[in-house]
C-alpha atoms as a PDB file:
ATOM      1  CA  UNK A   1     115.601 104.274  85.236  1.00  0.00           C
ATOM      2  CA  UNK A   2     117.599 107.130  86.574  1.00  0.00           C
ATOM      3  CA  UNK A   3     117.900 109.057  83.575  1.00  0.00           C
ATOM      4  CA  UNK A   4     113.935 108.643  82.977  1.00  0.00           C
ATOM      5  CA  UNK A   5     113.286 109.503  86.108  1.00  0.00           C
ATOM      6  CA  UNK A   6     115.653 112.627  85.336  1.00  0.00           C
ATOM      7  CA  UNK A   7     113.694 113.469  82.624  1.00  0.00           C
ATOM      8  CA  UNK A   8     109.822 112.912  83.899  1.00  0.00           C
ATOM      9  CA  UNK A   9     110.983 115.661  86.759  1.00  0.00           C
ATOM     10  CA  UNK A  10     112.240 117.977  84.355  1.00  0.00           C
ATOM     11  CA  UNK A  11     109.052 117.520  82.314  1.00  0.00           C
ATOM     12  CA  UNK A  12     107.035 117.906  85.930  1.00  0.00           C
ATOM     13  CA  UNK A  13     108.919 121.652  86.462  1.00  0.00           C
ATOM     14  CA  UNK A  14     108.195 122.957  82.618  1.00  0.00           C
ATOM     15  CA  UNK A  15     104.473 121.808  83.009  1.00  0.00           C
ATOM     16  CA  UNK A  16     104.446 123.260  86.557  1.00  0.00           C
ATOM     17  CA  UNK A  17     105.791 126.521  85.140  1.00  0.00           C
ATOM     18  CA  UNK A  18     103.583 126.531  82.137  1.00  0.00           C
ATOM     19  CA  UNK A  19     100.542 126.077  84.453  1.00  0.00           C
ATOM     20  CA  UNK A  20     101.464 128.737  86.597  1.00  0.00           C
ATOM     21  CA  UNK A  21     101.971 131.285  84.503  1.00  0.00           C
ATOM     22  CA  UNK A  22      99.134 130.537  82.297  1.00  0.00           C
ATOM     23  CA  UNK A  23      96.706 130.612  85.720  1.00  0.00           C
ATOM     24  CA  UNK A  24      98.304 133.623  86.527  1.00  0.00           C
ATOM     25  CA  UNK A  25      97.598 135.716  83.429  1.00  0.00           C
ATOM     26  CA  UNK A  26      94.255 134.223  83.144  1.00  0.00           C
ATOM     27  CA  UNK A  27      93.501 135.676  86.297  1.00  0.00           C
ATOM     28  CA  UNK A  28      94.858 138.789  85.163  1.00  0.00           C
ATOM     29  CA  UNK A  29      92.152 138.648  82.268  1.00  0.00           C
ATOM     30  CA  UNK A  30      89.445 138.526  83.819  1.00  0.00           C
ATOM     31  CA  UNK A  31      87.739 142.507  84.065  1.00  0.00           C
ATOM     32  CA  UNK A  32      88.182 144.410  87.594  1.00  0.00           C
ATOM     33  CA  UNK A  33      89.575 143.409  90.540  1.00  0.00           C
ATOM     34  CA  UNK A  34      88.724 141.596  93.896  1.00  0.00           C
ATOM     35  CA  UNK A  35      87.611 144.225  95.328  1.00  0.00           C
ATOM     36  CA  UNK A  36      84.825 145.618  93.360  1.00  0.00           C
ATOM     37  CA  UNK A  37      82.409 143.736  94.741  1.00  0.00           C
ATOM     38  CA  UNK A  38      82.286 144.881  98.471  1.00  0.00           C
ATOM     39  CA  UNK A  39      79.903 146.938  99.776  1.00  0.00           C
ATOM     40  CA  UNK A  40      80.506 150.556 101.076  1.00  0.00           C
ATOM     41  CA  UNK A  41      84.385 150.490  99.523  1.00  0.00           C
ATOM     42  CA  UNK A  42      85.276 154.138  98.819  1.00  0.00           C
ATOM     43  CA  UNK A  43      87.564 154.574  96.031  1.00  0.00           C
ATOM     44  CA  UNK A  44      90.584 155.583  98.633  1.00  0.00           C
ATOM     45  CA  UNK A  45      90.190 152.233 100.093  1.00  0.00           C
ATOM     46  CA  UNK A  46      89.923 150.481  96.660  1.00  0.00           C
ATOM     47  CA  UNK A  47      93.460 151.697  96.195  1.00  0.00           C
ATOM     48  CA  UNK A  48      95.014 151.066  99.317  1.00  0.00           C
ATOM     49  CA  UNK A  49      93.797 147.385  99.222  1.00  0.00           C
ATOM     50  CA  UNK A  50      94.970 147.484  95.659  1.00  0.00           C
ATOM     51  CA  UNK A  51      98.206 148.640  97.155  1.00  0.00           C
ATOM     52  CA  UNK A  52      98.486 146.411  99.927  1.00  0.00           C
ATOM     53  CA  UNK A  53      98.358 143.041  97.563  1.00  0.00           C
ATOM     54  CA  UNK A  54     100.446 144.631  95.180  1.00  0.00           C
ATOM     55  CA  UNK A  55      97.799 144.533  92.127  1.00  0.00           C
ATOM     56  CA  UNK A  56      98.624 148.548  91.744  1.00  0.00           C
ATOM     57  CA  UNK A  57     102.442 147.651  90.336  1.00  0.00           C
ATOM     58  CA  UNK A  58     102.606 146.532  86.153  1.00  0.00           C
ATOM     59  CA  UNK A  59     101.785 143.066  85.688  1.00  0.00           C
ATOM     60  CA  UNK A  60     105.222 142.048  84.565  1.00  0.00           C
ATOM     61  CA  UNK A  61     106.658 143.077  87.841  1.00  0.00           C
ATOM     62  CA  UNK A  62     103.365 141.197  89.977  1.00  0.00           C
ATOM     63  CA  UNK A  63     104.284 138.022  87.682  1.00  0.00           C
ATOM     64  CA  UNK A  64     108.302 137.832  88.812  1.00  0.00           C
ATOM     65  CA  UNK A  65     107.648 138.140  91.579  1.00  0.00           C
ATOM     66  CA  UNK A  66     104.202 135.732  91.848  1.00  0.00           C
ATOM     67  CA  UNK A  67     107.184 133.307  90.516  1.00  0.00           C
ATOM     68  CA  UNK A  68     110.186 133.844  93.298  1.00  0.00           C
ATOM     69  CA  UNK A  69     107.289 133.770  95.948  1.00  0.00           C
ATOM     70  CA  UNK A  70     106.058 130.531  94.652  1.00  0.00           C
ATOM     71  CA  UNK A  71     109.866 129.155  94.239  1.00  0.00           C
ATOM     72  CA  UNK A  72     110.075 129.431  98.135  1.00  0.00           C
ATOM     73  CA  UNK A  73     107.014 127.678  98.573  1.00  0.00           C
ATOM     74  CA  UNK A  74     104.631 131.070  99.376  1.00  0.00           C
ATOM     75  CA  UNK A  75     100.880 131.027  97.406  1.00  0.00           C
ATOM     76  CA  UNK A  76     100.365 134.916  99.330  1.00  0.00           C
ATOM     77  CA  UNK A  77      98.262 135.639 101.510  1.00  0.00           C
ATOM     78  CA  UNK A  78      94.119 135.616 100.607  1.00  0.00           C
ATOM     79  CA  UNK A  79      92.737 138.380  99.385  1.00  0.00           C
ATOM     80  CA  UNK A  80      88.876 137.674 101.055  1.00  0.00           C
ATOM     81  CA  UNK A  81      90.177 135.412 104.260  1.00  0.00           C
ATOM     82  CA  UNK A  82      91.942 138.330 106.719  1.00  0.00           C
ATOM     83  CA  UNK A  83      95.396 137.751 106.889  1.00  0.00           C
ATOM     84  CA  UNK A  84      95.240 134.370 106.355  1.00  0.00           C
ATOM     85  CA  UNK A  85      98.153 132.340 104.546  1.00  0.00           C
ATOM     86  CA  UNK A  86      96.889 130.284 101.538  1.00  0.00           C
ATOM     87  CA  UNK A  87      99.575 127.410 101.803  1.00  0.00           C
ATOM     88  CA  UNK A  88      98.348 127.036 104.938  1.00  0.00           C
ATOM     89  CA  UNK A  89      94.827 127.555 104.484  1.00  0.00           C
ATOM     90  CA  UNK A  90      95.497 124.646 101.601  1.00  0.00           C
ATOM     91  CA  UNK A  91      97.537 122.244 103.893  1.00  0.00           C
ATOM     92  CA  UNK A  92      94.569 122.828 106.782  1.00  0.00           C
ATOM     93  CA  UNK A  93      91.334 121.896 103.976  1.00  0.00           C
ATOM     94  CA  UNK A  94      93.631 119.441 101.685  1.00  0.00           C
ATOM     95  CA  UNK A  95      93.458 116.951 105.137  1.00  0.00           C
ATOM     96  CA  UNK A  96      89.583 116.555 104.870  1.00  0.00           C
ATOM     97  CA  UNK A  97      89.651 116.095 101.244  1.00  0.00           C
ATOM     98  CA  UNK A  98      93.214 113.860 101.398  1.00  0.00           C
ATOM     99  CA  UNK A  99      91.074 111.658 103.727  1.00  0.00           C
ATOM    100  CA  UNK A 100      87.602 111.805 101.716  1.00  0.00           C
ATOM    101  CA  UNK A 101      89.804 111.168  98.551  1.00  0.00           C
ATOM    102  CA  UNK A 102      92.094 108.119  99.798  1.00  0.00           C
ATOM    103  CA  UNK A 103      88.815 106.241 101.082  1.00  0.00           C
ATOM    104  CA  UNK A 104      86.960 106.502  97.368  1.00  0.00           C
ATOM    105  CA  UNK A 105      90.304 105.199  95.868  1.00  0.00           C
ATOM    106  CA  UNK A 106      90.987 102.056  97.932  1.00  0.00           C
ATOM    107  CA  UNK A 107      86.897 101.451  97.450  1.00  0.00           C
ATOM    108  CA  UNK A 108      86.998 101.994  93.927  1.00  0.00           C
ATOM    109  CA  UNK A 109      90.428  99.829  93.129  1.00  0.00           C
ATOM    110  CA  UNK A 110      88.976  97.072  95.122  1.00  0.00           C
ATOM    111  CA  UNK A 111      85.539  97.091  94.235  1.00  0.00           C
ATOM    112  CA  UNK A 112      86.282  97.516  90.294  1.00  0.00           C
ATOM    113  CA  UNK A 113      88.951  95.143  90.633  1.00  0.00           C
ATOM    114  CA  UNK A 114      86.770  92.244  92.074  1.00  0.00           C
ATOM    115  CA  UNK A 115      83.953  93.729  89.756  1.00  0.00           C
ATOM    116  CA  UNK A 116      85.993  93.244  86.745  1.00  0.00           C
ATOM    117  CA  UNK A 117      87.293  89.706  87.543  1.00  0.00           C
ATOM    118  CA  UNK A 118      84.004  88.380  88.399  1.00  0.00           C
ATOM    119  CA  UNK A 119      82.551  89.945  85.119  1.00  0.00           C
ATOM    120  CA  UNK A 120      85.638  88.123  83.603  1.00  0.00           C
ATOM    121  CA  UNK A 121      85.291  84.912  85.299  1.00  0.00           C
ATOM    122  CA  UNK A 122      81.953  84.157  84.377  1.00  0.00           C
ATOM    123  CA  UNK A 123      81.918  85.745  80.914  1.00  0.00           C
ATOM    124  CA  UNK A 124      78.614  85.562  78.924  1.00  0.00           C
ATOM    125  CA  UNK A 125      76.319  84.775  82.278  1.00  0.00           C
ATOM    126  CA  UNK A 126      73.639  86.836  84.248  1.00  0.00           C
ATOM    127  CA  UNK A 127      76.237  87.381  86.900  1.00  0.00           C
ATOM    128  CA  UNK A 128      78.421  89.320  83.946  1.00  0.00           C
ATOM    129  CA  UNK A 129      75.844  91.420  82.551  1.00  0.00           C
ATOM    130  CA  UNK A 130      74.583  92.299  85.963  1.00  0.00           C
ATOM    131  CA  UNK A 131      78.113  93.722  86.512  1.00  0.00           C
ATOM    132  CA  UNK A 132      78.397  95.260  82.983  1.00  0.00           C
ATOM    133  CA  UNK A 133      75.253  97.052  83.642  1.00  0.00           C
ATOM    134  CA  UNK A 134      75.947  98.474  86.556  1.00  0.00           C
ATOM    135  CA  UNK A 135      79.296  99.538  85.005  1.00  0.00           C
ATOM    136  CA  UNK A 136      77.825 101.497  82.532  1.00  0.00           C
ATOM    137  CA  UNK A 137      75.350 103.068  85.076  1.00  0.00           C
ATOM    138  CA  UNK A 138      78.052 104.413  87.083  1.00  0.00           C
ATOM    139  CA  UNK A 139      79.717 105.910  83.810  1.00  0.00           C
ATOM    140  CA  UNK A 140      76.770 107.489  82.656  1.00  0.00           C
ATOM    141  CA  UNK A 141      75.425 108.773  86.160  1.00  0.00           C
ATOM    142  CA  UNK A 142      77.332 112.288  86.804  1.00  0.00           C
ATOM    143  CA  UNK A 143      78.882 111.691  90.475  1.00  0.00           C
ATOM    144  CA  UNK A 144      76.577 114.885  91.192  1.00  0.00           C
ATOM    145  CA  UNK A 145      73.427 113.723  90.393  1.00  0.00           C
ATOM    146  CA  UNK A 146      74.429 110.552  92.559  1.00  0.00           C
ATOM    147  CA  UNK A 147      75.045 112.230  95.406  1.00  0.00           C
ATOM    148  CA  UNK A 148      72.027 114.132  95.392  1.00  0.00           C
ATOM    149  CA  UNK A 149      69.753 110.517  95.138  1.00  0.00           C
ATOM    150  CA  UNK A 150      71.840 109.649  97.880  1.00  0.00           C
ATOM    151  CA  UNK A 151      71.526 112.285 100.135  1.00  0.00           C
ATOM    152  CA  UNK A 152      67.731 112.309  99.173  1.00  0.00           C
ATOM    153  CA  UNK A 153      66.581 109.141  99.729  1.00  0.00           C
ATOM    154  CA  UNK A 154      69.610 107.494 102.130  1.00  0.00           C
ATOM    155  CA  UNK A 155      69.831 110.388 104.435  1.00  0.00           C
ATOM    156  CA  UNK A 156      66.671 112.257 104.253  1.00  0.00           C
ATOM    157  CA  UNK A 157      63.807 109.821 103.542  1.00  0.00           C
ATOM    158  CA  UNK A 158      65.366 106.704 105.177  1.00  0.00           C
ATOM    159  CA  UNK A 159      67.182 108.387 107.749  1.00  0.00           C
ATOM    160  CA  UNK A 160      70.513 106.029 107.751  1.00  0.00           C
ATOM    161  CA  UNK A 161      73.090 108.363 107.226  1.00  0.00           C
ATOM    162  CA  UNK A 162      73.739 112.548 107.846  1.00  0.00           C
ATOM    163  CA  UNK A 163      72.372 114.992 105.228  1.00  0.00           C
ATOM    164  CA  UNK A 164      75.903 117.093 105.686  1.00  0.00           C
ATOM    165  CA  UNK A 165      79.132 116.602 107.634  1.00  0.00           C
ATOM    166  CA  UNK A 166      82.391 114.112 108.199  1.00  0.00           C
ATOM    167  CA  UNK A 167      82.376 113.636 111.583  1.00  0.00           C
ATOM    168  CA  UNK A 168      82.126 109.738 111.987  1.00  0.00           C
ATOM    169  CA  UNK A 169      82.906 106.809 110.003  1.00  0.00           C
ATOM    170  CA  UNK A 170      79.253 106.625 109.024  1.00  0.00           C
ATOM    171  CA  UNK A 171      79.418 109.616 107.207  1.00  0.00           C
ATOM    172  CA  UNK A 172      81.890 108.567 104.904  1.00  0.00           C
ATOM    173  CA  UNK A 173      79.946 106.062 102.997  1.00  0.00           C
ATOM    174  CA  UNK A 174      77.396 108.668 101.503  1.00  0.00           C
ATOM    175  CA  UNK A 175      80.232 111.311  99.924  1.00  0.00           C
ATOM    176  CA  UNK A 176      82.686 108.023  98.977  1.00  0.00           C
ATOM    177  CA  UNK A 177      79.953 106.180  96.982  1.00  0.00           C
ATOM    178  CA  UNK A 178      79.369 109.163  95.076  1.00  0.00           C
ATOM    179  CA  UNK A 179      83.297 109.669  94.209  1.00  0.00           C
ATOM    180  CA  UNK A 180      84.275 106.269  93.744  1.00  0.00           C
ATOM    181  CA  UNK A 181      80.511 105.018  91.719  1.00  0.00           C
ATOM    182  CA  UNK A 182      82.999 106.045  88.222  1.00  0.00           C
ATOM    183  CA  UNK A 183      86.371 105.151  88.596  1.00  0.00           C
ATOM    184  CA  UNK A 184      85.083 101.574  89.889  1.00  0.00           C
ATOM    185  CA  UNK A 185      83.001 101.251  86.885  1.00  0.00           C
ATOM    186  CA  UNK A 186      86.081 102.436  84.616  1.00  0.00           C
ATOM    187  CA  UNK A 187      88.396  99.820  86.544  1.00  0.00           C
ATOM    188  CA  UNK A 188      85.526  96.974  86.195  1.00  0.00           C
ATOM    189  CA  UNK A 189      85.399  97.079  82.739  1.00  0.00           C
ATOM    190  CA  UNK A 190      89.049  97.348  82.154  1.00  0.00           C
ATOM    191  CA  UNK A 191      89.902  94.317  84.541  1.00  0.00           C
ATOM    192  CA  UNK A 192      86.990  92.656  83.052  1.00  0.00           C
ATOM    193  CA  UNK A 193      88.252  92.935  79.124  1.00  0.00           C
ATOM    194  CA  UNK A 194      92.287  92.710  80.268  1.00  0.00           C
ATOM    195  CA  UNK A 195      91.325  89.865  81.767  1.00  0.00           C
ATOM    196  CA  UNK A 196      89.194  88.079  79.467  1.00  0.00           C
ATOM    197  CA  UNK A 197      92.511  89.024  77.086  1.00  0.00           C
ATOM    198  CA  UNK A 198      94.894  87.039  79.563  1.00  0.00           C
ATOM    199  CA  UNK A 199      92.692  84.287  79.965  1.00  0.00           C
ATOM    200  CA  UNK A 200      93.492  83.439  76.328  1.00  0.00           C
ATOM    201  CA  UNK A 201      97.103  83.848  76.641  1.00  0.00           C
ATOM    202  CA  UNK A 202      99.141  81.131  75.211  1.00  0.00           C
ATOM    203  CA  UNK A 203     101.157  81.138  78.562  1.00  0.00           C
ATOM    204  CA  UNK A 204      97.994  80.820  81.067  1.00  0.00           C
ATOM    205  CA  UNK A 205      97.468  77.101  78.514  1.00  0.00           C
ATOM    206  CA  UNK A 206     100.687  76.422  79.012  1.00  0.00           C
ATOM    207  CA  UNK A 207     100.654  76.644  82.835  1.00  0.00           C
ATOM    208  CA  UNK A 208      97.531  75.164  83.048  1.00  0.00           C
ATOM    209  CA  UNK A 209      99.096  71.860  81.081  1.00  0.00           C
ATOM    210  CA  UNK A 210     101.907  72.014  83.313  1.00  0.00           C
ATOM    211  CA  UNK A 211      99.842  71.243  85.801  1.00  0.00           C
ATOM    212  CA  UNK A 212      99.902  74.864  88.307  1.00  0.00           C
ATOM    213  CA  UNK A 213      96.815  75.102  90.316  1.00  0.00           C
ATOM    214  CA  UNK A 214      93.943  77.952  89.836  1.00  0.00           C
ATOM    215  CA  UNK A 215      95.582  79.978  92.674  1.00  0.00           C
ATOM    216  CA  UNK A 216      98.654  79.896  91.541  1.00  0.00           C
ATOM    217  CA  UNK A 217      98.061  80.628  87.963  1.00  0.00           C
ATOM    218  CA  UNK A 218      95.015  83.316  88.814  1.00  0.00           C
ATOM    219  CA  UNK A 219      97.797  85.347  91.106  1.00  0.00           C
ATOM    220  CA  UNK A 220     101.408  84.812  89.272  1.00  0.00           C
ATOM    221  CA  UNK A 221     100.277  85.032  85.684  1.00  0.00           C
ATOM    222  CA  UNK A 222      96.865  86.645  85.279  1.00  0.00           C
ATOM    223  CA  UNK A 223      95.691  89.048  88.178  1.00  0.00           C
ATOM    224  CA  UNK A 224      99.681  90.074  87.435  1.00  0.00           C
ATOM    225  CA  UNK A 225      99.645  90.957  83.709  1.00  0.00           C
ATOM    226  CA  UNK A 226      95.561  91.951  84.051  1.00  0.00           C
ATOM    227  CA  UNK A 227      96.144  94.889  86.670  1.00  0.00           C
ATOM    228  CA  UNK A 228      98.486  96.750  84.332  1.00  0.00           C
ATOM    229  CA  UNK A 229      95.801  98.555  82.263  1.00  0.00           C
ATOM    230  CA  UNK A 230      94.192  99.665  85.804  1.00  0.00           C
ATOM    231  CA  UNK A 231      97.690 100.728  87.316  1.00  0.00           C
ATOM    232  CA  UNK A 232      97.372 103.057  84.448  1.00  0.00           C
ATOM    233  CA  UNK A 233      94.512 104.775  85.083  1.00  0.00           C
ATOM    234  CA  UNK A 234      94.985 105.075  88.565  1.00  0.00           C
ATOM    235  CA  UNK A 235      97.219 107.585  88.567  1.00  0.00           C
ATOM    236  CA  UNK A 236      95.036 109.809  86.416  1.00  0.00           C
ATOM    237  CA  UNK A 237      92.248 108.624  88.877  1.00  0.00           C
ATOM    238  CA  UNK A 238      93.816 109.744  92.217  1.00  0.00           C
ATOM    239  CA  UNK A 239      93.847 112.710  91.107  1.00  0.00           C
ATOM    240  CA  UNK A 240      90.508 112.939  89.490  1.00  0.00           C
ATOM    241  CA  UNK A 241      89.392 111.980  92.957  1.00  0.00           C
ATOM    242  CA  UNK A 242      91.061 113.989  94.880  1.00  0.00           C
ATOM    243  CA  UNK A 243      90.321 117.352  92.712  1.00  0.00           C
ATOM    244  CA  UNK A 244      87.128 116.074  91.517  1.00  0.00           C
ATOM    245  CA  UNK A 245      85.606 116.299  94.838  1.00  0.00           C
ATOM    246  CA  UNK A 246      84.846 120.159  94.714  1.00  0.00           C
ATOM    247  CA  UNK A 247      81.250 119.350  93.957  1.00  0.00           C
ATOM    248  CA  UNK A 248      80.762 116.783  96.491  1.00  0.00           C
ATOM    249  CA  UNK A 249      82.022 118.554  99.210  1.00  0.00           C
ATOM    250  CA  UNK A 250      79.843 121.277  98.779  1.00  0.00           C
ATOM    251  CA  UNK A 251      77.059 118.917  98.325  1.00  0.00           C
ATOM    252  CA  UNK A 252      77.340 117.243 101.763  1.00  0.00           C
ATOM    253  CA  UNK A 253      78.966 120.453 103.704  1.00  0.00           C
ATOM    254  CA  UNK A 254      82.665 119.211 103.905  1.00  0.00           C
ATOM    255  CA  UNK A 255      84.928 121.746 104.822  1.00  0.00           C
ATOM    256  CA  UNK A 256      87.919 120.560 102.587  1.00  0.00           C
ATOM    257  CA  UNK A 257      89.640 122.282  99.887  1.00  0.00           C
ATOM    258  CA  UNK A 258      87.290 121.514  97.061  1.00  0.00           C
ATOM    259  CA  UNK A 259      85.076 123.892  99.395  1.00  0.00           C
ATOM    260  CA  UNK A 260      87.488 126.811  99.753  1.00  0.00           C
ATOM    261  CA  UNK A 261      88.027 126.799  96.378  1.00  0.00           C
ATOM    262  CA  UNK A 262      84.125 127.569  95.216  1.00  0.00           C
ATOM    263  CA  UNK A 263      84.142 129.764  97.758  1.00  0.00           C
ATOM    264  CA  UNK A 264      87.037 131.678  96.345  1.00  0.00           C
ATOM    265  CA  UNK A 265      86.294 131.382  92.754  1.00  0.00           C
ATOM    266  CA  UNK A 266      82.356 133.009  93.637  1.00  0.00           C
ATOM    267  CA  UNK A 267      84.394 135.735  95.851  1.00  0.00           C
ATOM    268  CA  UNK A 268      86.801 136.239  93.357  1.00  0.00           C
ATOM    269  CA  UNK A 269      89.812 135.354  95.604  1.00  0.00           C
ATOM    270  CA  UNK A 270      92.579 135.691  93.451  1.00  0.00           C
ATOM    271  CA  UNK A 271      95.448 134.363  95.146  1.00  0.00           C
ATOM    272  CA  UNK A 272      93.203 131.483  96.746  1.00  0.00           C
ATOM    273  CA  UNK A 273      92.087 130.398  93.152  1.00  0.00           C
ATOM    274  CA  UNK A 274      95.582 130.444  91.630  1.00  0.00           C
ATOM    275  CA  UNK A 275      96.743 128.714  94.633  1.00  0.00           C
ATOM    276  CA  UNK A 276      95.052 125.863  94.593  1.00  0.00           C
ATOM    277  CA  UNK A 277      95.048 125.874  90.835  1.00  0.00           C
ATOM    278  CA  UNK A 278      98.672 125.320  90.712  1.00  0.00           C
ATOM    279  CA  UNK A 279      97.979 122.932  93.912  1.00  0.00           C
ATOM    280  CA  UNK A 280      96.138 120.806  92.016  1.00  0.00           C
ATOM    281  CA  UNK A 281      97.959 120.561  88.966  1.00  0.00           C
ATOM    282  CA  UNK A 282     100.846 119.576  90.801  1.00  0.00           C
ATOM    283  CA  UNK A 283      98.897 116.747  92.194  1.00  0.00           C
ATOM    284  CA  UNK A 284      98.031 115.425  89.138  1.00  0.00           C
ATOM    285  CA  UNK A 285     101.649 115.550  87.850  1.00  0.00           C
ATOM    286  CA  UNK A 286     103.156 113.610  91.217  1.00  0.00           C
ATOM    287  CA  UNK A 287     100.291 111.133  90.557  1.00  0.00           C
ATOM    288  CA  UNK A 288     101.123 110.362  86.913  1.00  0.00           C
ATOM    289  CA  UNK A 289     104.626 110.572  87.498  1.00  0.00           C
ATOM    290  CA  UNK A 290     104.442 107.840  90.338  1.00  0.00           C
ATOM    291  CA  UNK A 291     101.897 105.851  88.059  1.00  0.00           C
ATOM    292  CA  UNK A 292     104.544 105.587  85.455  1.00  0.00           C
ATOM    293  CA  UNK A 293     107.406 104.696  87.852  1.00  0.00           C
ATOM    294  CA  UNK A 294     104.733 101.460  89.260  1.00  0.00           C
ATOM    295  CA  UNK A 295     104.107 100.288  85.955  1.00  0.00           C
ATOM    296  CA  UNK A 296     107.707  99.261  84.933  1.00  0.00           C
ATOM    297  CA  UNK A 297     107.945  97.895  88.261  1.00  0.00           C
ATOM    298  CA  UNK A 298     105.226  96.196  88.067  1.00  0.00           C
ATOM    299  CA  UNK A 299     105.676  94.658  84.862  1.00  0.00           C
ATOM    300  CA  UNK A 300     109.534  94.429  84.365  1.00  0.00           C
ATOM    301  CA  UNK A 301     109.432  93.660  80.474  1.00  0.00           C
ATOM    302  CA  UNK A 302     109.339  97.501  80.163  1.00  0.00           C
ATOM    303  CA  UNK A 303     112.181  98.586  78.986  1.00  0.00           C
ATOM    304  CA  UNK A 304     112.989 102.278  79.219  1.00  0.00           C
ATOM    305  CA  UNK A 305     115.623 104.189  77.107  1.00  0.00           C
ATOM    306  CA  UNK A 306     116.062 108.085  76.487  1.00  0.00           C
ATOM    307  CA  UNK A 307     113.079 108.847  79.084  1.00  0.00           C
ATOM    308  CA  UNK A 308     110.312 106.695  77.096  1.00  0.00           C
ATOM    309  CA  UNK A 309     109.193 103.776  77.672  1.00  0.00           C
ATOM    310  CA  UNK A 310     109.988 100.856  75.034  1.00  0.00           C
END
């Protein structure tokens, strides 16, 4: 466990390094400069702001030291946002969207879950093609197109809920049903086939002739050996949730980071975008990295040996 553990960081720092220096030379692709679109810049003041952020040096020396900057933890300052830090700005917006985010998850794990195992339970009945159905709605529904009906006929023709904000628990339920409709259509039907897989198991027959009762064998043997497909798509979730909320944040006018980062990426903030960029990434890698540390522990038959599993 140690030495895969060894390994998955290792792994974590070359993709993290990869991803930063591809964002930043992408950045450096792209035609002019940040600047070029303010009004009433004179070409003296075009070059001092060019000078100021450093983008008048070669783009070697702007990358090494982008790199030693980043080492100690410092995204620059933003280019749009007046002396504003960007780690900070990020740690500030990344609370509303943390929040936004860790609500959809615990919906979409327990609603899919339940979903799935009711699906499962009564396999081949109304109440099982209801819950396929909707399943396959909330797949094929973009979570942006959701949130619009939502907002449209929740908020603004029924009047239950707040067109825009997160100021109350109320609020909540609009933005989080529109995250969470996909992942807890994804979990349903995985539960729902894992389980109906387990159900068949030559061990659940042979606890149920040994005489364990429905509890006992629903919790030790099946919800236990069902979950693992969803444990593994939970980590790719989280952070699919998390960074997928961009849209709906701007949808229902939530100031968290999904937010900031239109709002850079339409201002051209360069340091903002690659910030977060790089932010984000690096959420996604701590998320499959911890997803891949639950399953062995969840499922202790997983052997691991030279950093795979086995």
């Amino acid at each position: 466990m140690v030495r895969y553990v060894i390994n998955r960081l290792v792994f974590m720092l070359i993709s993290l390094f990869i991803l930063i220096s591809a964002t930043f030379f992408l950045m450096k692709a792209i035609p002019g400069n940040p600047f070029m679109g303010e009004k009433n810049v004179s070409p003296e003041i075009e070059a001092r702001l060019m000078e100021q952020y450093g983008l008048d040096k070669p783009v070697f020396q702007q990358y090494t030291k982008y790199l030693g900057d980043i080492a100690t933890g410092d995204f620059g300052i933003s280019m749009k946002r007046l002396n504003q830090d960007v780690g900070g700005i990020i740690g500030d917006t990344f609370a509303v969207s943390l929040k936004l985010g860790a609500v959809a998850i615990v919906v979409a794990v327990i609603v899919g879950v339940l979903l799935g195992m009711i699906a499962a339970m009564n396999h081949r009945k109304i109440i099982d093609n209801v819950a396929m159905i909707l399943a396959v709605l909330g797949i094929a529904v973009p979570s942006f197109v959701l949130a619009s009906l939502l907002q449209f006929y929740l908020a603004q023709e029924f009047g239950w809920f707040k067109v825009m904000g997160l100021n109350g628990p109320l609020d909540y339920v609009l933005p989080v049903a529109a995250l969470s409709a996909q992942p807890i259509a994804f979990i349903a039907r995985l539960t729902r086939s894992s389980m109906l897989e387990v159900l068949h198991a030559d061990y659940v027959k042979t606890a149920k002739a040994k005489g364990l009762n429905s509890i006992t064998i629903m919790f030790k043997h099946i919800i236990r050996n069902a979950i693992l497909p969803v444990v593994t798509y939970v980590g790719p979730m989280t952070a699919n949730i998390i960074t997928g909320s961009v849209v709906i944040e701007r949808i229902f006018g939530i100031g968290g980071i999904g937010k900031v980062f239109v709002e850079s990426i339409t201002t051209r903030d360069y340091t903002m975008i690659m910030g977060i960029t790089i932010f984000y990434g690096l959420i996604l890698m701590v998320a499959r990295f911890i997803t891949d540390i639950a399953y062995v522990i969840i499922d202790p038959r997983i052997k691991l040996s030279n950093g795979k599993e086995g």
